[in-house]
C-alpha atoms as a PDB file:
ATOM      1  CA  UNK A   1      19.592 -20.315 -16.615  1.00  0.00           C
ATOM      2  CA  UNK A   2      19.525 -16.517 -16.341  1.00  0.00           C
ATOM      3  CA  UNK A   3      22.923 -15.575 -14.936  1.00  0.00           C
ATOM      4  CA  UNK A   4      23.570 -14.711 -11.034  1.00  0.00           C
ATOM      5  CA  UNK A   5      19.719 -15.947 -10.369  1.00  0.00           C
ATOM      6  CA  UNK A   6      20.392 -17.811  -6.939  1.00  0.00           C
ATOM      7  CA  UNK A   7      22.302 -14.609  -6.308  1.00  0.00           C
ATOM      8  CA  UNK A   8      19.180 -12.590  -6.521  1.00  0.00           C
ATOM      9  CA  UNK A   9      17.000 -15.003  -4.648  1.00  0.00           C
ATOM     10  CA  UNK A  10      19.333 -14.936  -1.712  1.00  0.00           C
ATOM     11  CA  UNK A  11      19.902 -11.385  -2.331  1.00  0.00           C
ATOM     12  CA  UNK A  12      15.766 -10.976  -1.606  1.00  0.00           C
ATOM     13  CA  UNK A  13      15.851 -13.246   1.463  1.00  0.00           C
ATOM     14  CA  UNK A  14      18.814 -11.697   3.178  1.00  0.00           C
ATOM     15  CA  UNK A  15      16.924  -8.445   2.764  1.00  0.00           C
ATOM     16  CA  UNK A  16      14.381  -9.929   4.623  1.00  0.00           C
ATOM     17  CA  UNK A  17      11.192 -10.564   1.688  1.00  0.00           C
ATOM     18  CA  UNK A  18       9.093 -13.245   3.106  1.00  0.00           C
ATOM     19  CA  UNK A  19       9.374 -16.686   1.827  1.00  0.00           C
ATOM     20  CA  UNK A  20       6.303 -16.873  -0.393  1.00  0.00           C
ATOM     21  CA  UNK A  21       7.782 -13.268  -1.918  1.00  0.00           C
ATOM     22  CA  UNK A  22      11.090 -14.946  -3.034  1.00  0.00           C
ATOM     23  CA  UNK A  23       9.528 -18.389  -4.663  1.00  0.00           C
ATOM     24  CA  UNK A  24       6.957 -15.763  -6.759  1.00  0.00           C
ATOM     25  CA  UNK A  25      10.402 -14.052  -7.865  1.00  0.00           C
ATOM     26  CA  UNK A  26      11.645 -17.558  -8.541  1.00  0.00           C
ATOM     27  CA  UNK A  27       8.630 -18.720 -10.449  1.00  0.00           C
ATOM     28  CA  UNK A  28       8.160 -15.234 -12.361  1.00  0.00           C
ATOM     29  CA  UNK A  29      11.520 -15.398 -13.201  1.00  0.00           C
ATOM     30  CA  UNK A  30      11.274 -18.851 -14.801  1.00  0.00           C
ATOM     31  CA  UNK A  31       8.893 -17.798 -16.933  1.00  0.00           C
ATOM     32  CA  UNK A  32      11.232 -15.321 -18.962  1.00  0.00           C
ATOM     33  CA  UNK A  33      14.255 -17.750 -18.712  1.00  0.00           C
ATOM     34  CA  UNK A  34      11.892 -19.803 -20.312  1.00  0.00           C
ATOM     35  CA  UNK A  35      10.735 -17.533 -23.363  1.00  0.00           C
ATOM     36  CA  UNK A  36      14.414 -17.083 -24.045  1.00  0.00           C
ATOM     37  CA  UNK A  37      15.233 -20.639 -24.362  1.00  0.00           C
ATOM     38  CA  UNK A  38      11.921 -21.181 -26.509  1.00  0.00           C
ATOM     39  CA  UNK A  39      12.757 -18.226 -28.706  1.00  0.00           C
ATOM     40  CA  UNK A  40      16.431 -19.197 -28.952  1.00  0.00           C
ATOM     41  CA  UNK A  41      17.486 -16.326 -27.560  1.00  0.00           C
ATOM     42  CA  UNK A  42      20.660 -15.234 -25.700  1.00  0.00           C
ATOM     43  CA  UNK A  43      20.559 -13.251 -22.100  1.00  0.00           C
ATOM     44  CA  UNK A  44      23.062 -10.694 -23.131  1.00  0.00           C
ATOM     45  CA  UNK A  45      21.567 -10.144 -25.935  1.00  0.00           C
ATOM     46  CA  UNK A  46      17.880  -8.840 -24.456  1.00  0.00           C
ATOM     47  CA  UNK A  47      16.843  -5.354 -26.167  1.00  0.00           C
ATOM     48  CA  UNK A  48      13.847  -3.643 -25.804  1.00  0.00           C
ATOM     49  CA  UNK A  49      12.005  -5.410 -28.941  1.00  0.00           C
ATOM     50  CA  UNK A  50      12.587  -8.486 -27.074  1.00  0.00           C
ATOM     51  CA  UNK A  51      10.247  -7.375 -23.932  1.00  0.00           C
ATOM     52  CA  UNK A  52       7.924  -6.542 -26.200  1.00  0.00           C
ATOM     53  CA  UNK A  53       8.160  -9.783 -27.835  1.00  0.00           C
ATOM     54  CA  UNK A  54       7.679 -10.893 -23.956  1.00  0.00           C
ATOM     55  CA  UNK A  55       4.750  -8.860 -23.011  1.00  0.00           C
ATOM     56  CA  UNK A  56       3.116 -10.654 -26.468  1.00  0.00           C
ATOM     57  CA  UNK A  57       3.927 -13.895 -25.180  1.00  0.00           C
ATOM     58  CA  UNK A  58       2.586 -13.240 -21.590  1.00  0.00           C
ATOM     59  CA  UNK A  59      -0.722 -12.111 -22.889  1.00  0.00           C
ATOM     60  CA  UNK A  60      -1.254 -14.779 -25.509  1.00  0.00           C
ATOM     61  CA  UNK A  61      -0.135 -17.189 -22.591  1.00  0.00           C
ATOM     62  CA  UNK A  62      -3.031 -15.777 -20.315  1.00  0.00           C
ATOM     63  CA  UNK A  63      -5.166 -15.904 -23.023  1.00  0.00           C
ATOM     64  CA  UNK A  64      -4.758 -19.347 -23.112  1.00  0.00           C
ATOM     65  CA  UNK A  65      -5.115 -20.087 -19.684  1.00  0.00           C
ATOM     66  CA  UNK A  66      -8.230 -17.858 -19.428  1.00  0.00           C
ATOM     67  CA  UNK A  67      -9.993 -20.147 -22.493  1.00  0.00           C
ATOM     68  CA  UNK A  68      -9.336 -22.853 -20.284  1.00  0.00           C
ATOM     69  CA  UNK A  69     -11.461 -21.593 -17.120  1.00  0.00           C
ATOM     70  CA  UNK A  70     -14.472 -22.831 -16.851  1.00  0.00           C
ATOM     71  CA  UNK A  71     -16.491 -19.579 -16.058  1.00  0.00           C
ATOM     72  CA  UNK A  72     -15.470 -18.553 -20.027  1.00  0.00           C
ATOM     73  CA  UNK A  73     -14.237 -15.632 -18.568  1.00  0.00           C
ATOM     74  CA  UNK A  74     -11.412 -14.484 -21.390  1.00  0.00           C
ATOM     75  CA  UNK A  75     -10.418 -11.427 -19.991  1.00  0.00           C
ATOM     76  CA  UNK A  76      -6.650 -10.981 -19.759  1.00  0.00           C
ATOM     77  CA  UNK A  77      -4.944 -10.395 -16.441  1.00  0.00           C
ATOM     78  CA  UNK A  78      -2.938  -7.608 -16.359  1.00  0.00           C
ATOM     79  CA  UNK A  79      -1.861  -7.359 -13.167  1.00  0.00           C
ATOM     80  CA  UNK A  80      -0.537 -10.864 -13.460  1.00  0.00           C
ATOM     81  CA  UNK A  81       1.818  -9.729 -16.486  1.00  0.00           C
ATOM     82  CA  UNK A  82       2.753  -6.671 -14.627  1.00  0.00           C
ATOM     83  CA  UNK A  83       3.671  -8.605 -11.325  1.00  0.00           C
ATOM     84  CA  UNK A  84       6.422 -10.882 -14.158  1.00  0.00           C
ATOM     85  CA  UNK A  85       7.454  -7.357 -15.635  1.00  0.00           C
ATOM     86  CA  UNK A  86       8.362  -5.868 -12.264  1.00  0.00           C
ATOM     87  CA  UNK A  87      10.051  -9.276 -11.409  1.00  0.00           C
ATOM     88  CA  UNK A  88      11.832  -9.339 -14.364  1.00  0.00           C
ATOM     89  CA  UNK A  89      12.903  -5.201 -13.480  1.00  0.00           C
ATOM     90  CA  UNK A  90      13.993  -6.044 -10.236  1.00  0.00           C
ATOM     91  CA  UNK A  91      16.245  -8.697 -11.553  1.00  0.00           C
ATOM     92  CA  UNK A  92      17.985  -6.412 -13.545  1.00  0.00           C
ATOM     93  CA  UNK A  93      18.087  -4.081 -11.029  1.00  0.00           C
ATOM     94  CA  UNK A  94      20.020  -6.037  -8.792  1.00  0.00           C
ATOM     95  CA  UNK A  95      22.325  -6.970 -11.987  1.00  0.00           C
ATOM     96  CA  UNK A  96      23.329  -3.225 -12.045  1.00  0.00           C
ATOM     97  CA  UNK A  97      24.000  -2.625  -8.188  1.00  0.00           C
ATOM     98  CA  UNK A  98      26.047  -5.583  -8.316  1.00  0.00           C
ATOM     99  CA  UNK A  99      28.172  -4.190 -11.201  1.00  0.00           C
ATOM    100  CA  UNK A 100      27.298  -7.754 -13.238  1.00  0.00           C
ATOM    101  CA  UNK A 101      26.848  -7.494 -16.885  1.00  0.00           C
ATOM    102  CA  UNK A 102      23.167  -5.948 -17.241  1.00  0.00           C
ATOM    103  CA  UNK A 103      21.823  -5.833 -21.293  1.00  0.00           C
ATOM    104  CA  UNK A 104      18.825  -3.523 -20.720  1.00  0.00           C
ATOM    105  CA  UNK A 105      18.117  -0.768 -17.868  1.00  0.00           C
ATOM    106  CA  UNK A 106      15.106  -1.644 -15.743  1.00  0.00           C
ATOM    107  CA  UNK A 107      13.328   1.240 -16.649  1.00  0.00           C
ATOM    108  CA  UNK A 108      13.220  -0.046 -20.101  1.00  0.00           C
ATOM    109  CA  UNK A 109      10.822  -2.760 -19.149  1.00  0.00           C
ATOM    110  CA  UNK A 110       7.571  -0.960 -19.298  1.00  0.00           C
ATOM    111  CA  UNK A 111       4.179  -2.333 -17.194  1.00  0.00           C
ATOM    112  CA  UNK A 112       1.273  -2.831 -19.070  1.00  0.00           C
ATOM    113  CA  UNK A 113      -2.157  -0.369 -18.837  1.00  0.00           C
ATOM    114  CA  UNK A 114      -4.263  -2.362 -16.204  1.00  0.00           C
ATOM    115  CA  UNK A 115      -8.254  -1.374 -17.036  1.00  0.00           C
ATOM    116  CA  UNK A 116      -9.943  -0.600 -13.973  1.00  0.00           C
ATOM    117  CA  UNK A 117     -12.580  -2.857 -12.511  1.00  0.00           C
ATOM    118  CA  UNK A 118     -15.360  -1.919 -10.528  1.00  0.00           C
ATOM    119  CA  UNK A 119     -14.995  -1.863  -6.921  1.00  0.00           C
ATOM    120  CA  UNK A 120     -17.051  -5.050  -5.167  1.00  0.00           C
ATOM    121  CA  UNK A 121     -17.603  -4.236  -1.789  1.00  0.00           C
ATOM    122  CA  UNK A 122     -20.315  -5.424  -0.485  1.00  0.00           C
ATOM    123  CA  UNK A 123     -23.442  -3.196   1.074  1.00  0.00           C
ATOM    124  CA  UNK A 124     -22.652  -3.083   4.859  1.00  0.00           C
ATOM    125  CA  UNK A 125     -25.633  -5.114   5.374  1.00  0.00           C
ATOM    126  CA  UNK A 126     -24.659  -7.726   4.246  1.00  0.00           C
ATOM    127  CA  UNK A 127     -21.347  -8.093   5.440  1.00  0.00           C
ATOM    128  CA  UNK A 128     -22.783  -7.861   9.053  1.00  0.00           C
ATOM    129  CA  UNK A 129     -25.088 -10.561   7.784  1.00  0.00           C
ATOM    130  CA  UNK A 130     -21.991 -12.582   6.553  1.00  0.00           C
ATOM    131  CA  UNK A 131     -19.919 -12.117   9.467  1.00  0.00           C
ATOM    132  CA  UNK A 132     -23.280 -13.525  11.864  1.00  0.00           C
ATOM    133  CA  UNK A 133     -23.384 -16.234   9.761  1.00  0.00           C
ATOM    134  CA  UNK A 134     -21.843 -18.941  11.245  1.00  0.00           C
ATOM    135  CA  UNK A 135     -24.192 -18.550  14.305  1.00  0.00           C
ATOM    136  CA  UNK A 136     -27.288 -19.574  12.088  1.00  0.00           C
ATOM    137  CA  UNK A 137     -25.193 -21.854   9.578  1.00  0.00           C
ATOM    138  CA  UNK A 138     -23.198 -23.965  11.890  1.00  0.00           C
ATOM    139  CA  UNK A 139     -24.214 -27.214  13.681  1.00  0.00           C
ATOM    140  CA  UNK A 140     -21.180 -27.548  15.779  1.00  0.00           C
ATOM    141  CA  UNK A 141     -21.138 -24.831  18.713  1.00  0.00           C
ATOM    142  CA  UNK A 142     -17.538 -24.875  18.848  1.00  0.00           C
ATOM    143  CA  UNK A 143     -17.148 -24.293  15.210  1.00  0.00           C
ATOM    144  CA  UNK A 144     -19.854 -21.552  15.769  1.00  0.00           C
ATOM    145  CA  UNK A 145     -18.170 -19.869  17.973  1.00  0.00           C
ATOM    146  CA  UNK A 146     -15.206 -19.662  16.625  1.00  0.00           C
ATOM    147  CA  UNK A 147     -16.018 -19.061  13.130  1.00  0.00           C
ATOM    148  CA  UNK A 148     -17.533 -16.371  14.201  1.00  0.00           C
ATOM    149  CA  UNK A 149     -14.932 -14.520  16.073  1.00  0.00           C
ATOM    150  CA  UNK A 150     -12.845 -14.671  13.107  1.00  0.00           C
ATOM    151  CA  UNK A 151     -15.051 -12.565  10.775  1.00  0.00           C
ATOM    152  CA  UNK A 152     -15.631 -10.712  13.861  1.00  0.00           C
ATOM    153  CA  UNK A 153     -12.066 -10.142  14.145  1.00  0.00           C
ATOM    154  CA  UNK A 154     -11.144  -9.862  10.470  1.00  0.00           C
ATOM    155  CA  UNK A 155     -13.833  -6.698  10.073  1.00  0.00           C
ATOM    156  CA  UNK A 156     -13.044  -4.922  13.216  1.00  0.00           C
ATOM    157  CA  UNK A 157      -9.139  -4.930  12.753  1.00  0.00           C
ATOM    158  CA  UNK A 158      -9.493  -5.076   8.687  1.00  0.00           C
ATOM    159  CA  UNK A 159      -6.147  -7.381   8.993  1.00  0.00           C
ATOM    160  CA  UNK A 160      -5.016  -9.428   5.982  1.00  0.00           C
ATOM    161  CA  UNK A 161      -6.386 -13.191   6.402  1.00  0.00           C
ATOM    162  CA  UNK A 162      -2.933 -14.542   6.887  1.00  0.00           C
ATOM    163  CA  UNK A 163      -2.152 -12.273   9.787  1.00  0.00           C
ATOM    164  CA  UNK A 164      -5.284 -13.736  11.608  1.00  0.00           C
ATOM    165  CA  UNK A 165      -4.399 -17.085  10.700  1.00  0.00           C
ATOM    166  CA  UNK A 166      -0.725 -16.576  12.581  1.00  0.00           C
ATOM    167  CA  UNK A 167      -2.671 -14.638  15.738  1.00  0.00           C
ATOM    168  CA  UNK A 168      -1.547 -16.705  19.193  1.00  0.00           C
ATOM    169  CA  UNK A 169      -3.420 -16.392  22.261  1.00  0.00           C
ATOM    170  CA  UNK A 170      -0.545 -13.800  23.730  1.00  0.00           C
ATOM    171  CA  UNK A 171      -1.190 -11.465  21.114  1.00  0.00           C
ATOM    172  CA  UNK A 172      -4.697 -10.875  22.844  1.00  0.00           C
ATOM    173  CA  UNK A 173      -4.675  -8.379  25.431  1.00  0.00           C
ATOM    174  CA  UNK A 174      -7.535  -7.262  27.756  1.00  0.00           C
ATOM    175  CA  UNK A 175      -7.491  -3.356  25.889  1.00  0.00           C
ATOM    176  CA  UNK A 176      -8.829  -4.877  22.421  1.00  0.00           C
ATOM    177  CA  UNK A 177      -5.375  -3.535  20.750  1.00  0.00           C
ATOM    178  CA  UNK A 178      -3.103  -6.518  18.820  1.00  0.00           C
ATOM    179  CA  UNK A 179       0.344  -5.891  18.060  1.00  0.00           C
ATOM    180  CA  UNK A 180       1.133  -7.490  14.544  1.00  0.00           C
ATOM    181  CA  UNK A 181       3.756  -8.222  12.269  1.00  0.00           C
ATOM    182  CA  UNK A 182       2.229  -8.188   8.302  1.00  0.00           C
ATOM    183  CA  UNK A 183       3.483  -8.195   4.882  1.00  0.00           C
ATOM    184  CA  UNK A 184       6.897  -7.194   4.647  1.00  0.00           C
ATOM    185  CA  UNK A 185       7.634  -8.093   8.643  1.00  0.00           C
ATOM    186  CA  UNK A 186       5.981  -4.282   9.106  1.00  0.00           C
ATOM    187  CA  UNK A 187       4.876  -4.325  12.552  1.00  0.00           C
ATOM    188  CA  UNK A 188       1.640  -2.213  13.576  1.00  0.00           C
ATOM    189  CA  UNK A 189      -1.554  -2.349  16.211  1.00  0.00           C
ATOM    190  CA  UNK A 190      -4.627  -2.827  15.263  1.00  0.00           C
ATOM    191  CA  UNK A 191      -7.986  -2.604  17.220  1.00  0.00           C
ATOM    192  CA  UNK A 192     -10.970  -4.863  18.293  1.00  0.00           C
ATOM    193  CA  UNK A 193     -14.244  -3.488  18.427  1.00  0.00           C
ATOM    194  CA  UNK A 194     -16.171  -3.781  21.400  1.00  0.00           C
ATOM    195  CA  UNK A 195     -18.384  -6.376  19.576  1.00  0.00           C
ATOM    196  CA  UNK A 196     -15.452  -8.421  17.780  1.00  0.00           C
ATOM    197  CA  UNK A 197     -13.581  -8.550  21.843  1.00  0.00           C
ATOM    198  CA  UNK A 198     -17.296 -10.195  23.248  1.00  0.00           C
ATOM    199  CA  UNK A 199     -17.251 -12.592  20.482  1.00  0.00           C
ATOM    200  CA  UNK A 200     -13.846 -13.466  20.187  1.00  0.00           C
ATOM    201  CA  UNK A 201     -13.467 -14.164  24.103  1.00  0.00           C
ATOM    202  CA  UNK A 202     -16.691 -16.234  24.342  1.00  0.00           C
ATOM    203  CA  UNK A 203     -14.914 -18.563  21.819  1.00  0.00           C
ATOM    204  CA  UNK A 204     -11.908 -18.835  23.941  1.00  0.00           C
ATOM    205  CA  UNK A 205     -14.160 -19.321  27.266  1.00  0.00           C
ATOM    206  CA  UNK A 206     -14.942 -22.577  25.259  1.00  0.00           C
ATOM    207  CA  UNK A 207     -11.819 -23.763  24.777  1.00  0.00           C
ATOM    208  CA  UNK A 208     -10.337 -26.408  27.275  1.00  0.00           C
ATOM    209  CA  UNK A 209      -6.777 -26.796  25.580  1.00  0.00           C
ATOM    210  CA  UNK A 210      -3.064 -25.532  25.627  1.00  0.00           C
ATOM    211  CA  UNK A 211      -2.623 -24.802  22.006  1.00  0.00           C
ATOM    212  CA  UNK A 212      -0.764 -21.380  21.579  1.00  0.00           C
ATOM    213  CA  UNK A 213      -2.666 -20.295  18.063  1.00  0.00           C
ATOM    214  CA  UNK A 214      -5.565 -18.509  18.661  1.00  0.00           C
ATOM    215  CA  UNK A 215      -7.742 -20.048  15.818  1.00  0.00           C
ATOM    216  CA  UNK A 216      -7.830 -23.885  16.146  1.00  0.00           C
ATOM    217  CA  UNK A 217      -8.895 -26.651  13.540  1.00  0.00           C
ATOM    218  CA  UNK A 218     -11.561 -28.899  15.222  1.00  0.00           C
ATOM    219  CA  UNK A 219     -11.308 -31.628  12.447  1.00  0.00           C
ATOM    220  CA  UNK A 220      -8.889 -32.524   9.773  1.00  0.00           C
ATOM    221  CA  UNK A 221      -5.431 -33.891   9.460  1.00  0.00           C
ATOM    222  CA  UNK A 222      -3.813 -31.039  11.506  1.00  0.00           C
ATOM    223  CA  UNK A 223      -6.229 -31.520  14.799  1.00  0.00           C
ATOM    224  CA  UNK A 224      -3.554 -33.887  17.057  1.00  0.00           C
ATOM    225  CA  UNK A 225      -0.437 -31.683  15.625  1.00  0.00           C
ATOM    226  CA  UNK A 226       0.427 -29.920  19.335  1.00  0.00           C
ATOM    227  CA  UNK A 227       1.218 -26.412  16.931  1.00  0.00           C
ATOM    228  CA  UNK A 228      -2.074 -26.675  14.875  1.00  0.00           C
ATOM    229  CA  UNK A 229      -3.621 -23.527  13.519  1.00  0.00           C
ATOM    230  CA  UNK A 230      -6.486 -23.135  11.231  1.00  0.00           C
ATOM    231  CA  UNK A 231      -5.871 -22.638   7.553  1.00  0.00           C
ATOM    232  CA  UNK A 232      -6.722 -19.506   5.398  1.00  0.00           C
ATOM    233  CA  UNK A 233      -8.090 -21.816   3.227  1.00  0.00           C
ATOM    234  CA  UNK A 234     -10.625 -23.117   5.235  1.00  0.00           C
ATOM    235  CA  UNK A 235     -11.173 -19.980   5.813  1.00  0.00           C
ATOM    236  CA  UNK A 236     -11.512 -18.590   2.325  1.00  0.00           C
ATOM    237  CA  UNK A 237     -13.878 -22.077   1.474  1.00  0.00           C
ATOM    238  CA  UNK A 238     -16.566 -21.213   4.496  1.00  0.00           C
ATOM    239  CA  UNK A 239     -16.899 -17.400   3.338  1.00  0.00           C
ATOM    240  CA  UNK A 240     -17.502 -18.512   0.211  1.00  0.00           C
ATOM    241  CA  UNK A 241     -20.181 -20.961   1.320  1.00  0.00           C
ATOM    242  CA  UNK A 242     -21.878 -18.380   3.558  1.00  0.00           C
ATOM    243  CA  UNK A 243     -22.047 -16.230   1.077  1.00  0.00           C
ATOM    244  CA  UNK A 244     -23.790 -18.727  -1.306  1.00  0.00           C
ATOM    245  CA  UNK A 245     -26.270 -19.327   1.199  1.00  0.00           C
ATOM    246  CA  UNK A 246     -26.968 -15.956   1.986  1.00  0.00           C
ATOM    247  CA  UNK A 247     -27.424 -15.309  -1.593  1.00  0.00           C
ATOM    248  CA  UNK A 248     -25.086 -12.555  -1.233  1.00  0.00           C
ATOM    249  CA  UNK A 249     -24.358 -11.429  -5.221  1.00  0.00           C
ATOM    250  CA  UNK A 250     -21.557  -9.218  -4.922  1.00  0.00           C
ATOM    251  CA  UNK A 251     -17.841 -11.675  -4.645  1.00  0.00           C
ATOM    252  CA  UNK A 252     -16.931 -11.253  -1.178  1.00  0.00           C
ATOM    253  CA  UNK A 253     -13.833 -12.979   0.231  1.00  0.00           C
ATOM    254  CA  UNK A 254     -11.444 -12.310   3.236  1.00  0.00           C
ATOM    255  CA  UNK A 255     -10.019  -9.660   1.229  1.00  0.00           C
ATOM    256  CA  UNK A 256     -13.629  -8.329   0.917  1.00  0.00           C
ATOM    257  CA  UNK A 257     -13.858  -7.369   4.805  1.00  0.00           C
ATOM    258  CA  UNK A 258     -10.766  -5.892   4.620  1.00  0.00           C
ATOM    259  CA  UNK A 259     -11.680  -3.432   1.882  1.00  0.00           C
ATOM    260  CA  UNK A 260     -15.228  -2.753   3.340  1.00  0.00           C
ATOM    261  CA  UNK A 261     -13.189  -2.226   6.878  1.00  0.00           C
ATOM    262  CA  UNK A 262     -11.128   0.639   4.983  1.00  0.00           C
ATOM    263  CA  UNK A 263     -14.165   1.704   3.036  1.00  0.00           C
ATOM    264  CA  UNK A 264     -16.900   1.971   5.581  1.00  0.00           C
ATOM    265  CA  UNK A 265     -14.009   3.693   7.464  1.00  0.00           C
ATOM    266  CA  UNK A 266     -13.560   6.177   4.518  1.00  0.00           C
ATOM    267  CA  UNK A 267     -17.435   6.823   4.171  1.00  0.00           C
ATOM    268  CA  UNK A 268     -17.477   8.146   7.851  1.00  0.00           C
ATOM    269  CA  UNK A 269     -14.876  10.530   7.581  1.00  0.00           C
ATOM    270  CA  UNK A 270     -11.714   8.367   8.444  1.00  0.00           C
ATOM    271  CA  UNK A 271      -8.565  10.178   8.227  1.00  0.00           C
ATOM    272  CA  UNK A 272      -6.562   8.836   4.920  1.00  0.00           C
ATOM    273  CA  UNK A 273      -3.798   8.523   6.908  1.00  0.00           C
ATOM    274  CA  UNK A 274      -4.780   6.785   9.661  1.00  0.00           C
ATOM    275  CA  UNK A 275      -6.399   3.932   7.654  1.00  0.00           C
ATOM    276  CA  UNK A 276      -3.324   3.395   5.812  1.00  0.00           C
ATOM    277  CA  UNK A 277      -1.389   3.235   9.241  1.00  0.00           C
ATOM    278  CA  UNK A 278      -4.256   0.560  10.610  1.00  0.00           C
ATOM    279  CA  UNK A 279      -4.083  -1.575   6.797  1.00  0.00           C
ATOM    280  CA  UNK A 280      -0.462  -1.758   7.404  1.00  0.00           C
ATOM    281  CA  UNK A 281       0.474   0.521   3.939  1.00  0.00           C
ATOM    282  CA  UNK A 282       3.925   1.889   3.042  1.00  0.00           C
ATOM    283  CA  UNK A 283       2.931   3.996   1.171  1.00  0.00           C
ATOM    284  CA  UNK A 284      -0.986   6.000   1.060  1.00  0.00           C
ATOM    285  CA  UNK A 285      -1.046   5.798  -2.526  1.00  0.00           C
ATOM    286  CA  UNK A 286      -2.206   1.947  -1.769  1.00  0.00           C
ATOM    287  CA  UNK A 287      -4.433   3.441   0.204  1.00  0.00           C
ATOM    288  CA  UNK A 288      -6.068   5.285  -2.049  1.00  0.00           C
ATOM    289  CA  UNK A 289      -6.171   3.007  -4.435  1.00  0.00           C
ATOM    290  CA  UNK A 290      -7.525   0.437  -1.745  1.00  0.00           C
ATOM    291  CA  UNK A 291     -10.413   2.479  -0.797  1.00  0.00           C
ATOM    292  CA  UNK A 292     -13.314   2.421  -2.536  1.00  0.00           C
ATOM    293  CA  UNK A 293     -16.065   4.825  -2.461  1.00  0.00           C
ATOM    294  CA  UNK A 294     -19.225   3.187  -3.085  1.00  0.00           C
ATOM    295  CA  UNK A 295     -21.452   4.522  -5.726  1.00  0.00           C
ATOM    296  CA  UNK A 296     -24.181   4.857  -2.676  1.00  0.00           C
ATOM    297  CA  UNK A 297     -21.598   7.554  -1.150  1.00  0.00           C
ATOM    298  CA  UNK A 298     -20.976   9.019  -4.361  1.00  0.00           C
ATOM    299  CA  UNK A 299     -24.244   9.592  -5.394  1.00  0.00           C
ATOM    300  CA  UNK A 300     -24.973  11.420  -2.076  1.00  0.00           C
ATOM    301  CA  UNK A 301     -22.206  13.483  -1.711  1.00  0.00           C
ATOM    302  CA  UNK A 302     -22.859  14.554  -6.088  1.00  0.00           C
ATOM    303  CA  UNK A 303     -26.319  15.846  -4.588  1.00  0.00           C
ATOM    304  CA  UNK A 304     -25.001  17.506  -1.369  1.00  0.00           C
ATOM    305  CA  UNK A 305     -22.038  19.445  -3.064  1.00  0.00           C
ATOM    306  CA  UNK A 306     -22.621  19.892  -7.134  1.00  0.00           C
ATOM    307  CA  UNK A 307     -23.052  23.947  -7.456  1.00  0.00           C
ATOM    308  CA  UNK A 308     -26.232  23.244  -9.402  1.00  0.00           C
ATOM    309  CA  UNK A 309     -28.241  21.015  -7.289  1.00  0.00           C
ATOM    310  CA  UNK A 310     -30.311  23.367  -5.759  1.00  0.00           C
ATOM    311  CA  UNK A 311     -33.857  23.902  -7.224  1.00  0.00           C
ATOM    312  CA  UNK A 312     -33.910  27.519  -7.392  1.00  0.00           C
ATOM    313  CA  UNK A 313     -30.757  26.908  -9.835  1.00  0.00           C
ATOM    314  CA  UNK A 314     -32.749  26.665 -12.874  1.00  0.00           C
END
């Protein structure tokens, strides 16, 4: 057991990190006490060969987790090893403010180099198409209706998927503005569209009950619980389904509307600053790193600036 642990963990909830954050700590953290044991080695006795010892095991342990996916896909995850290395530096960190007995300074434990992927937004046609979806796709009208108001809502306020799923009725106001609290218990507005309001109140014209969340399960095991809500999952499962039967190529998820929300933004001439205030971002370096151009935008604005795109150049 890595020493003062339970410590740390309540450290990280009395400092008020969500739940969820705390039990990745935990489990991240498990992960290196376990490579010690397995290696035979001592806390105290961590040096710097011995993270890199670590980072060898993480990536031959991801490498054997992505032979086992079924898509082949044997790429490594880098961000994965990088979220245990920053656990692992945070642990120590808290060591050292605490005056405990600390064998290696954080900043010893270096991340790994993350490759870039290519952003996958999807063309803003067919996100509209995805979002109208459920109107065409749906048999239930209920389910219709309120299917729809979530993509509705998710693309007009660009909100992370659990944030909608927590939305109650009282959070709705007659302006189109929703006062939020997100990751981190940072509180911020966001804003319905004039489209996503229509859609989202003709969904709650249909409803006849008292239930406080503003997206309801109509079916399931959850549907007679009096503070039912519906589930990101669910959720996540019926975008994916749309999207199949749309034949929509391009991976789009929850998290998909939310970057075309701050990209579409971007393309138009959306203040940096502003989108990083209506994401919920600490800090606009996740912005920027958020935001992705698409190579449609890029390829116009080449030919409308580059010094040497005018014919009479040659």
């Amino acid at each position: 057991m890595l020493p003062h642990i339970h410590d740390f963990l309540l450290n990280l909830q009395a400092n008020k990190y969500s739940l969820e954050t705390v039990y990745n700590y935990e489990r991240d953290l498990d992960v290196f006490n376990n490579f010690l044991e397995e290696r035979g080695i001592e806390f105290d006795k961590v040096d710097k060969r011995t993270i890199t010892y670590y980072k060898a095991y993480l990536d031959s342990r991801d490498r054997k987790t992505a032979s086992l996916d079924r898509r082949g896909d044997k790429q490594l995850d880098s961000c994965s090893i990088n979220r245990m290395l920053s656990a692992l530096r945070g642990y120590l960190r808290y060591l050292i403010e605490m005056d405990h007995p600390c064998p290696l300074a954080p900043e010893a434990v270096k991340l790994t180099k993350t490759g870039r992927k290519h952003p996958q937004v999807a063309e803003l046609e067919d996100l509209i198409r995805l979002i109208e979806a459920p109107s065409s796709l749906e048999t239930n009208v209920k389910t219709a209706l309120r299917n729809r108001a979530m993509l509705e809502v998710l693309f007009a306020t660009g909100m992370r998927i659990s944030e909608l799923c927590s939305l109650t009725r009282s959070q709705i106001d007659d302006s189109g503005r929703i006062f939020i609290t997100g990751k981190g218990r940072k509180q911020r507005f966001v804003y319905l569209t004039p489209r996503a309001k229509y859609h989202l109140d003709a969904f709650l014209n249909s409803r006849r009950d008292n239930c406080s969340a503003l997206f309801i399960p109509y079916a399931g095991r959850n549907v007679s619980k009096s503070g039912k809500r519906i589930s990101t999952n669910y959720l996540q499962e019926k975008i994916k389904r749309y999207r199949e039967k749309l034949k929509i190529n391009v991976p789009t998820s929850a998290h998909s509307l939310r970057h075309g929300f701050a990209t579409y933004l971007a393309e138009r001439g959306a203040n940096p600053a502003a989108i990083q205030i209506l994401l919920g971002h600490e800090s606009l370096n996740t912005t920027t790193r958020y935001v992705h151009v698409s190579d449609k935008y890029a390829e116009e604005t080449h030919h409308k600036y580059h010094p040497l795109s005018e014919l009479n150049s040659y």
